[in-house]
PDB file of N, CA and C in Angstrom:
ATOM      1  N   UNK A   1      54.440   8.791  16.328  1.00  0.00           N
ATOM      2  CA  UNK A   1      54.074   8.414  14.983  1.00  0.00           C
ATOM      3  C   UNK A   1      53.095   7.223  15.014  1.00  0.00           C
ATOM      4  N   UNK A   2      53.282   6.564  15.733  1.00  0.00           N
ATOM      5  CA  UNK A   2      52.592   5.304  16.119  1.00  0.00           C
ATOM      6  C   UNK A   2      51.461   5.599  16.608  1.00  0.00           C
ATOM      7  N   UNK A   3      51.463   6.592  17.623  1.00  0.00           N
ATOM      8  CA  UNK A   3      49.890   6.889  17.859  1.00  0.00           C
ATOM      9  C   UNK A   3      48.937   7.672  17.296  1.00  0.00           C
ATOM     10  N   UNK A   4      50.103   8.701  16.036  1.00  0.00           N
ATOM     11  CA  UNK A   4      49.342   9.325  14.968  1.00  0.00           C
ATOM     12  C   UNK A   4      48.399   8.294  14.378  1.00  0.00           C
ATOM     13  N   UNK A   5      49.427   7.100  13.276  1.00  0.00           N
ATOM     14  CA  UNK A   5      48.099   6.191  13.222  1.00  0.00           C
ATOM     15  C   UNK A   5      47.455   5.552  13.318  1.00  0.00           C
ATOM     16  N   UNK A   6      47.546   5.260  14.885  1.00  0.00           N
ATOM     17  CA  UNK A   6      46.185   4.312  15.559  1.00  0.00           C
ATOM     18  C   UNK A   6      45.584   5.365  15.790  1.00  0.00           C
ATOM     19  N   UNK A   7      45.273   6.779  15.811  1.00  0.00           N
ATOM     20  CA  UNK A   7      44.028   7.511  15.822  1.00  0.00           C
ATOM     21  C   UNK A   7      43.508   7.705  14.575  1.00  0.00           C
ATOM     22  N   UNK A   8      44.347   8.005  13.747  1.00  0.00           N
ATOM     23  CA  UNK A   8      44.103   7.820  12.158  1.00  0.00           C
ATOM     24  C   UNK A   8      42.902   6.650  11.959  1.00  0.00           C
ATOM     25  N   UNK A   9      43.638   5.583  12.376  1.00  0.00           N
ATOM     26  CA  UNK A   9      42.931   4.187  11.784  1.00  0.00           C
ATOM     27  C   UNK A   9      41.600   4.251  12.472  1.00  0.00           C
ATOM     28  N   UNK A  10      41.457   4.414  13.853  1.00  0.00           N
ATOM     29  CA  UNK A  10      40.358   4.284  14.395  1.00  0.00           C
ATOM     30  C   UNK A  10      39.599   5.641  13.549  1.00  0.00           C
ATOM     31  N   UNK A  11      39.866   6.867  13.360  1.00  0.00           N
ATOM     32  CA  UNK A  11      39.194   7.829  12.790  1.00  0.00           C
ATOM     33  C   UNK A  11      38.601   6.713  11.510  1.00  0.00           C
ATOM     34  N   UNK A  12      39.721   6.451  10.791  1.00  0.00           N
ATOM     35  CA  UNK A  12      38.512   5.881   9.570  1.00  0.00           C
ATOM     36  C   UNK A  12      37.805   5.180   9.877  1.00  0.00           C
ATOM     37  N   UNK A  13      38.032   3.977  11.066  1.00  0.00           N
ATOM     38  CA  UNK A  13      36.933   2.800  11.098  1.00  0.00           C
ATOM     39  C   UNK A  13      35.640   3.761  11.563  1.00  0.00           C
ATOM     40  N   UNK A  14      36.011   4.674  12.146  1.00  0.00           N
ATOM     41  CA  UNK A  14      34.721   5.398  13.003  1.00  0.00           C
ATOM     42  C   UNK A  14      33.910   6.033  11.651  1.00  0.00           C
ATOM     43  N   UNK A  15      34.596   6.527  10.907  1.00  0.00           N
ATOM     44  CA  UNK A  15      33.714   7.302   9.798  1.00  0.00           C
ATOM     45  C   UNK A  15      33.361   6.234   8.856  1.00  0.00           C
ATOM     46  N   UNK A  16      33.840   5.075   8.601  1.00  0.00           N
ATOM     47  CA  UNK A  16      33.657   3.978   7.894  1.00  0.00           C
ATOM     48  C   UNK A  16      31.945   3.373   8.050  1.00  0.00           C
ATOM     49  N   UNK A  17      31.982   2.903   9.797  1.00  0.00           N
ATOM     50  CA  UNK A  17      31.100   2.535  10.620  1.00  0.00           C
ATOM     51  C   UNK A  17      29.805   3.780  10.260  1.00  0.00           C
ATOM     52  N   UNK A  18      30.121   5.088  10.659  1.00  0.00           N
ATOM     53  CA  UNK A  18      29.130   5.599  10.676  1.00  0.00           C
ATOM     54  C   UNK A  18      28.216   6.335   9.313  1.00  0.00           C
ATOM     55  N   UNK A  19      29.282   5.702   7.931  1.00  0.00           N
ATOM     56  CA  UNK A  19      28.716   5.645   6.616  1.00  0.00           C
ATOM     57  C   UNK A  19      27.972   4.712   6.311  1.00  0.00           C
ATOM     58  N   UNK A  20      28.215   2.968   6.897  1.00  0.00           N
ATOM     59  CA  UNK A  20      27.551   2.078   7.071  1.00  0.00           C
ATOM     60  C   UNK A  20      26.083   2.215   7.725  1.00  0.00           C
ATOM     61  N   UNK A  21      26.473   2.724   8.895  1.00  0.00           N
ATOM     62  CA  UNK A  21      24.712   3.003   9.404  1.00  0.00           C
ATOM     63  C   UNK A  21      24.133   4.041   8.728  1.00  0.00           C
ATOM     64  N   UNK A  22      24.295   5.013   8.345  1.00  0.00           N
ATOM     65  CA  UNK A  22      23.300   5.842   7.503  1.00  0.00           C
ATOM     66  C   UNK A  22      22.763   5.026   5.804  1.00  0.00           C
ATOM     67  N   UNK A  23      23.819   4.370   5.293  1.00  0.00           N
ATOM     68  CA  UNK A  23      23.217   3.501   4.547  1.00  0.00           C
ATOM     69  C   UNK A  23      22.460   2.342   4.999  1.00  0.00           C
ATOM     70  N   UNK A  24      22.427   1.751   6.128  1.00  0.00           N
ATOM     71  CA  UNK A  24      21.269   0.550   6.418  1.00  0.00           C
ATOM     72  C   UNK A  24      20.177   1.724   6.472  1.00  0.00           C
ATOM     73  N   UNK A  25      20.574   2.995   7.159  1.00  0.00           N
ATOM     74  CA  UNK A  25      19.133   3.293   7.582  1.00  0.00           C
ATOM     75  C   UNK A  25      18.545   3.764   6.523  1.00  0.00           C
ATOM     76  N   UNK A  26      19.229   4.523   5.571  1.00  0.00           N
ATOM     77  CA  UNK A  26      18.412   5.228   4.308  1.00  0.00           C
ATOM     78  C   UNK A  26      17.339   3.707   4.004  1.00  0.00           C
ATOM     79  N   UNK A  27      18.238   2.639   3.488  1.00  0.00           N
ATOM     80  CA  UNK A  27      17.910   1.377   3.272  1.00  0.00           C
ATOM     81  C   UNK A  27      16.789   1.287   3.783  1.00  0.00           C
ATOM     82  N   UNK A  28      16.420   1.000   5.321  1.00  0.00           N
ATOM     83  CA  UNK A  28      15.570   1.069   6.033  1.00  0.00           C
ATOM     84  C   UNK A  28      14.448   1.881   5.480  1.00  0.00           C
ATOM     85  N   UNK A  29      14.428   3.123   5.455  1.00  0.00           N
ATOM     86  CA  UNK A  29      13.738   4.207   5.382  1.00  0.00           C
ATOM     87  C   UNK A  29      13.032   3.768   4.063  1.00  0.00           C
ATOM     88  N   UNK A  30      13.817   3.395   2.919  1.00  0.00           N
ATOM     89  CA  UNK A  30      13.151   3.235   1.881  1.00  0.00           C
ATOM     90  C   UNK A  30      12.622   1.876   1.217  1.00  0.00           C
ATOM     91  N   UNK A  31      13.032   0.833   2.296  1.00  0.00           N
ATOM     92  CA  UNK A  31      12.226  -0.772   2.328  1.00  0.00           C
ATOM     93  C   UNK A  31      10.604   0.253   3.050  1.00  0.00           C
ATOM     94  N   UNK A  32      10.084   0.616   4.451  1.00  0.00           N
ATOM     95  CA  UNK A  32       9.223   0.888   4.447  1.00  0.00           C
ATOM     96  C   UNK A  32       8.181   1.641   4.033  1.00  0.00           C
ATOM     97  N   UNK A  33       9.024   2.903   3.447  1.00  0.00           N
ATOM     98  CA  UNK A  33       8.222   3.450   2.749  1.00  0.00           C
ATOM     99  C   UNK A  33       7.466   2.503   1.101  1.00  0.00           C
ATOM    100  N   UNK A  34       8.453   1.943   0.608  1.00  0.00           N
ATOM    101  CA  UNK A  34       7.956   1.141  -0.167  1.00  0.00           C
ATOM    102  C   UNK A  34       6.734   0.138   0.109  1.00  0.00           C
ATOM    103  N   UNK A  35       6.981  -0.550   1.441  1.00  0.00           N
ATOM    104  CA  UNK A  35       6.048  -1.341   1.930  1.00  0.00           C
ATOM    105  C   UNK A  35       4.830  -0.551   2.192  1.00  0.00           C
ATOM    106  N   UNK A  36       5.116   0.925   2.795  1.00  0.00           N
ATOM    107  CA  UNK A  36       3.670   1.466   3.093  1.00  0.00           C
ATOM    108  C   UNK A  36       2.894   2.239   2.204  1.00  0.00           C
ATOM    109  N   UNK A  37       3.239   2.119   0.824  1.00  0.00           N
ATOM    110  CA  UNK A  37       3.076   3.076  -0.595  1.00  0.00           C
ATOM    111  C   UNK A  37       2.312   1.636  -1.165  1.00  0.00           C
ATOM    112  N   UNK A  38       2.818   0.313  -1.195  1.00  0.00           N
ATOM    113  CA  UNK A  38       2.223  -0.913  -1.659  1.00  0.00           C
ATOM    114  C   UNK A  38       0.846  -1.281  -0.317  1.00  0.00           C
ATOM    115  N   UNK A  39       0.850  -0.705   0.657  1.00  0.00           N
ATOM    116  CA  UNK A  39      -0.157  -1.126   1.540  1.00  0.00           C
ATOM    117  C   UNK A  39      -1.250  -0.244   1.083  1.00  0.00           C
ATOM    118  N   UNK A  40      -0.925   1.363   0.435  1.00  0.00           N
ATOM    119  CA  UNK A  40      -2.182   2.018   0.718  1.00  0.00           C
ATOM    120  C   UNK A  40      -2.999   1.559  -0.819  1.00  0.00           C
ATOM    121  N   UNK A  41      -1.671   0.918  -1.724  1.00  0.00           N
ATOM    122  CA  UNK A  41      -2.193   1.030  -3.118  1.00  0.00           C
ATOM    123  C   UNK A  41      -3.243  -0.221  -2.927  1.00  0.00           C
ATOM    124  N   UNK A  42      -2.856  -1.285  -1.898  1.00  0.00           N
ATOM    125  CA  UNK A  42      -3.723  -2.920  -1.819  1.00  0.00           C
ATOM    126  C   UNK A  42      -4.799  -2.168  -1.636  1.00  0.00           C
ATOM    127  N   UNK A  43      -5.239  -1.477  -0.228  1.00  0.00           N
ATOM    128  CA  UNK A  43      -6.201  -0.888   0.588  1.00  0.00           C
ATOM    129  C   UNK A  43      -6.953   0.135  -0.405  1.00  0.00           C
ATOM    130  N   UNK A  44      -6.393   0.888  -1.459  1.00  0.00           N
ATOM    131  CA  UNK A  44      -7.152   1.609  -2.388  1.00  0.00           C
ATOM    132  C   UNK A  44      -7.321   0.677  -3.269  1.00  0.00           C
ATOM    133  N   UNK A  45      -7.325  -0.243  -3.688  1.00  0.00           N
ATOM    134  CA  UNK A  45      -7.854  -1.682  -4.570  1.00  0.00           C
ATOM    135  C   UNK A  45      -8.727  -2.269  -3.877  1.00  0.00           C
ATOM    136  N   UNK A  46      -8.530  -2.807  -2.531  1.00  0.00           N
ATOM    137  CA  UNK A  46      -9.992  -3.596  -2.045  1.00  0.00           C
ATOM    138  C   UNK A  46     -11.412  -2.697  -1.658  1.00  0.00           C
ATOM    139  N   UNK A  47     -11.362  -1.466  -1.676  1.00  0.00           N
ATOM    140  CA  UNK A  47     -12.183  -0.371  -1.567  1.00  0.00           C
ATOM    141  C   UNK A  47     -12.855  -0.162  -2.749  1.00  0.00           C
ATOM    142  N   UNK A  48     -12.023  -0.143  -3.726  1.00  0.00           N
ATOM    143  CA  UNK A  48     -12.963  -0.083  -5.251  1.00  0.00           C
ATOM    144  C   UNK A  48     -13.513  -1.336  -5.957  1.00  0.00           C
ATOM    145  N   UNK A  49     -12.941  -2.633  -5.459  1.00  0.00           N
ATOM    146  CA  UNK A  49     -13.712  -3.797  -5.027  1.00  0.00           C
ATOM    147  C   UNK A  49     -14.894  -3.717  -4.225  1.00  0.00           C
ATOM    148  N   UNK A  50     -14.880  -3.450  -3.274  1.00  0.00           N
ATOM    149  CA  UNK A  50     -16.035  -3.128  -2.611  1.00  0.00           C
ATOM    150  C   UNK A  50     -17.008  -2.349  -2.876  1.00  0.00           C
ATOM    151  N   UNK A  51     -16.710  -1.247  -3.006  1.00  0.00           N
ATOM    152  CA  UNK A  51     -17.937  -0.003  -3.889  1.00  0.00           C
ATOM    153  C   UNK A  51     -18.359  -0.941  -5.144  1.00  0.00           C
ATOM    154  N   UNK A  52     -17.841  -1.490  -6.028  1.00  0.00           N
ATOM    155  CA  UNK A  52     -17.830  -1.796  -7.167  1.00  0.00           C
ATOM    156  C   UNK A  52     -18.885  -3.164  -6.966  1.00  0.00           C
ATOM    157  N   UNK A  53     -18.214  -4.081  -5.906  1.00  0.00           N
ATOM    158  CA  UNK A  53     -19.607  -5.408  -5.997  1.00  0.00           C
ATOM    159  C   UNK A  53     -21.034  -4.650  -5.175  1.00  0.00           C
ATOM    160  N   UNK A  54     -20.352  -3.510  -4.400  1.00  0.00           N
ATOM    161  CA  UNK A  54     -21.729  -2.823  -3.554  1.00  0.00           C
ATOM    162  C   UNK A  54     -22.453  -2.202  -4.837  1.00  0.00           C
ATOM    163  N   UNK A  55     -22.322  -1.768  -5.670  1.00  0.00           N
ATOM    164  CA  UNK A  55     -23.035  -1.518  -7.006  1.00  0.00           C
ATOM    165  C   UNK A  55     -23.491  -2.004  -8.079  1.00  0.00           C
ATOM    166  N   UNK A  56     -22.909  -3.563  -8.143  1.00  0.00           N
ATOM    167  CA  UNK A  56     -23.581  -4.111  -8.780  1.00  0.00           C
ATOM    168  C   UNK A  56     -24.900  -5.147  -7.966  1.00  0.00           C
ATOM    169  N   UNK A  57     -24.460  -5.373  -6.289  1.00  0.00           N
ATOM    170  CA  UNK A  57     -25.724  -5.589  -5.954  1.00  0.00           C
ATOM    171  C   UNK A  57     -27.005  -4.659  -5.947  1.00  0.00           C
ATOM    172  N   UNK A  58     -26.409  -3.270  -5.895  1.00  0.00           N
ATOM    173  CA  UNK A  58     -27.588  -2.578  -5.721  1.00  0.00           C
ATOM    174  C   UNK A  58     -28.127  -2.463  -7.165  1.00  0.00           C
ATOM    175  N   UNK A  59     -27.684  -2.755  -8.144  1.00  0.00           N
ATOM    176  CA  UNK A  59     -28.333  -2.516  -9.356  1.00  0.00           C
ATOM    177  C   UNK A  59     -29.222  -3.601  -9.615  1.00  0.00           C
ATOM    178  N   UNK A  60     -28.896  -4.923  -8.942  1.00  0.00           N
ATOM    179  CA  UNK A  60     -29.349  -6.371  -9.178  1.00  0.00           C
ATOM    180  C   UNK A  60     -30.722  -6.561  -8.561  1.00  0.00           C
ATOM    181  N   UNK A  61     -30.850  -5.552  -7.626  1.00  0.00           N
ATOM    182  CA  UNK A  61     -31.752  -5.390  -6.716  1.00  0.00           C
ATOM    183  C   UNK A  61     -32.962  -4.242  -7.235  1.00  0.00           C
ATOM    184  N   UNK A  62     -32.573  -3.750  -7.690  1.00  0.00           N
ATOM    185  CA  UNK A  62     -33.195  -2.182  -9.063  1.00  0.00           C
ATOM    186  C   UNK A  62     -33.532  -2.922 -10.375  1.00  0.00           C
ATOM    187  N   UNK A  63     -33.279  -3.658 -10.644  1.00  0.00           N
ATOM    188  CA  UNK A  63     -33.307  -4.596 -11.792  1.00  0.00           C
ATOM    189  C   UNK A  63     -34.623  -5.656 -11.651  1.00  0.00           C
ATOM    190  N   UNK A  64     -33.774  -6.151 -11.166  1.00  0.00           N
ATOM    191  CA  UNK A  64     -35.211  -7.064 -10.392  1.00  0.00           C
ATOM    192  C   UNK A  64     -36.369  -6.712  -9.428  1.00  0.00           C
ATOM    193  N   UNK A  65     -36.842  -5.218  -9.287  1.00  0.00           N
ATOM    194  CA  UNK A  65     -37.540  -4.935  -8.722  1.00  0.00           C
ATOM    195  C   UNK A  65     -38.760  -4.237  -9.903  1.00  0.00           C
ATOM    196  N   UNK A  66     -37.940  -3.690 -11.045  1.00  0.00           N
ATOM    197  CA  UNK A  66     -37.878  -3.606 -12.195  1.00  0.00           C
ATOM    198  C   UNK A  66     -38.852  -4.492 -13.027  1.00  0.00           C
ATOM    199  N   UNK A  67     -38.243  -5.538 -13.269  1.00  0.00           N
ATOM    200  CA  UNK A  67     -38.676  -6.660 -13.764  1.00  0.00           C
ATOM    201  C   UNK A  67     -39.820  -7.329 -13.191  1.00  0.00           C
ATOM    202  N   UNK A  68     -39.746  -7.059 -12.069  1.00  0.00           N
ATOM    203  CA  UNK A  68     -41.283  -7.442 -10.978  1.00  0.00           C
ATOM    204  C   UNK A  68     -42.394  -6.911 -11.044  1.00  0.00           C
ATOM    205  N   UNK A  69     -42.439  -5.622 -11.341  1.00  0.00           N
ATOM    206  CA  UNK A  69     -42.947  -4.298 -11.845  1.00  0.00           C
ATOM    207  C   UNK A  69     -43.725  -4.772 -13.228  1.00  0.00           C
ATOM    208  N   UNK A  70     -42.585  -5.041 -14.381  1.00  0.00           N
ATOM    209  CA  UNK A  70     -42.971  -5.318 -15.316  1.00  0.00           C
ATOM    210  C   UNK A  70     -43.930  -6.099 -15.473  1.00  0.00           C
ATOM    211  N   UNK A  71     -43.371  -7.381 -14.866  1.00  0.00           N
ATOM    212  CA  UNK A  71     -44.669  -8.521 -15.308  1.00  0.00           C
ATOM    213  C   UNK A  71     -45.645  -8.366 -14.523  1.00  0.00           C
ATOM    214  N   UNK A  72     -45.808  -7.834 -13.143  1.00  0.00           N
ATOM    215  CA  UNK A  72     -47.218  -7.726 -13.002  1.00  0.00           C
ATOM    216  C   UNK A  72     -48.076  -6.989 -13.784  1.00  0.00           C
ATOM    217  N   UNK A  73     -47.829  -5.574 -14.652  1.00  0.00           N
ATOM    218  CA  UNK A  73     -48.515  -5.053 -15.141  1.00  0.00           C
ATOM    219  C   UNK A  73     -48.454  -5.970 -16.381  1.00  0.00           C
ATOM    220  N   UNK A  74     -47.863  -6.598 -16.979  1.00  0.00           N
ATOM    221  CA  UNK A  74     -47.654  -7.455 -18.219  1.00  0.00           C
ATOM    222  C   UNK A  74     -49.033  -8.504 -17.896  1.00  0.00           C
ATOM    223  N   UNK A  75     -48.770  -9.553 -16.584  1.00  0.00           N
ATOM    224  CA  UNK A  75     -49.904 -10.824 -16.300  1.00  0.00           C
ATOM    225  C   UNK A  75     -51.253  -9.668 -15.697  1.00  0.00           C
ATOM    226  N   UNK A  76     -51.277  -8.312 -15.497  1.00  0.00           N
ATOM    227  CA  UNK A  76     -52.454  -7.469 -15.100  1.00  0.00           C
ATOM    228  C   UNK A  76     -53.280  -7.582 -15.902  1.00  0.00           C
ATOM    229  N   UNK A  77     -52.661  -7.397 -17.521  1.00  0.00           N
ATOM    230  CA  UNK A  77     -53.650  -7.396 -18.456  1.00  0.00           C
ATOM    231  C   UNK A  77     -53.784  -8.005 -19.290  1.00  0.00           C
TER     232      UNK A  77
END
């Protein structure tokens, strides 16, 4: 009877234990995925930063080439 439940007991600590680790790991699983869902969203933000000042230099540059255009034919005549 006695050793019924010290296998008993150890059975639960064992299934206890091994409910514990599948919850750190889900845990786990879903701290990084979170972290790597917030990395691609930074990385798709500094990209449309980038295109975005790369377009307004190139317009600044179209603009003022523009405007260069202008006044010479403007002081031409």
């Amino acid at each position: 009877m006695h050793e019924e439940r010290a296998l008993k007991d150890a059975y639960e600590r064992k299934t206890h234990q091994t409910d514990v680790l599948r919850q750190v790991g889900e845990r786990d699983r879903t701290m990084r995925r979170d972290l790597q869902d917030r990395m691609y969203e930074e990385r798709a933000a500094k990209l449309a930063e980038i295109e975005y000042t790369r377009r307004i230099g190139t317009e600044k540059v179209n603009n003022s080439q523009l405007l260069d255009t202008w006044k010479g034919t403007v002081q031409g005549h």
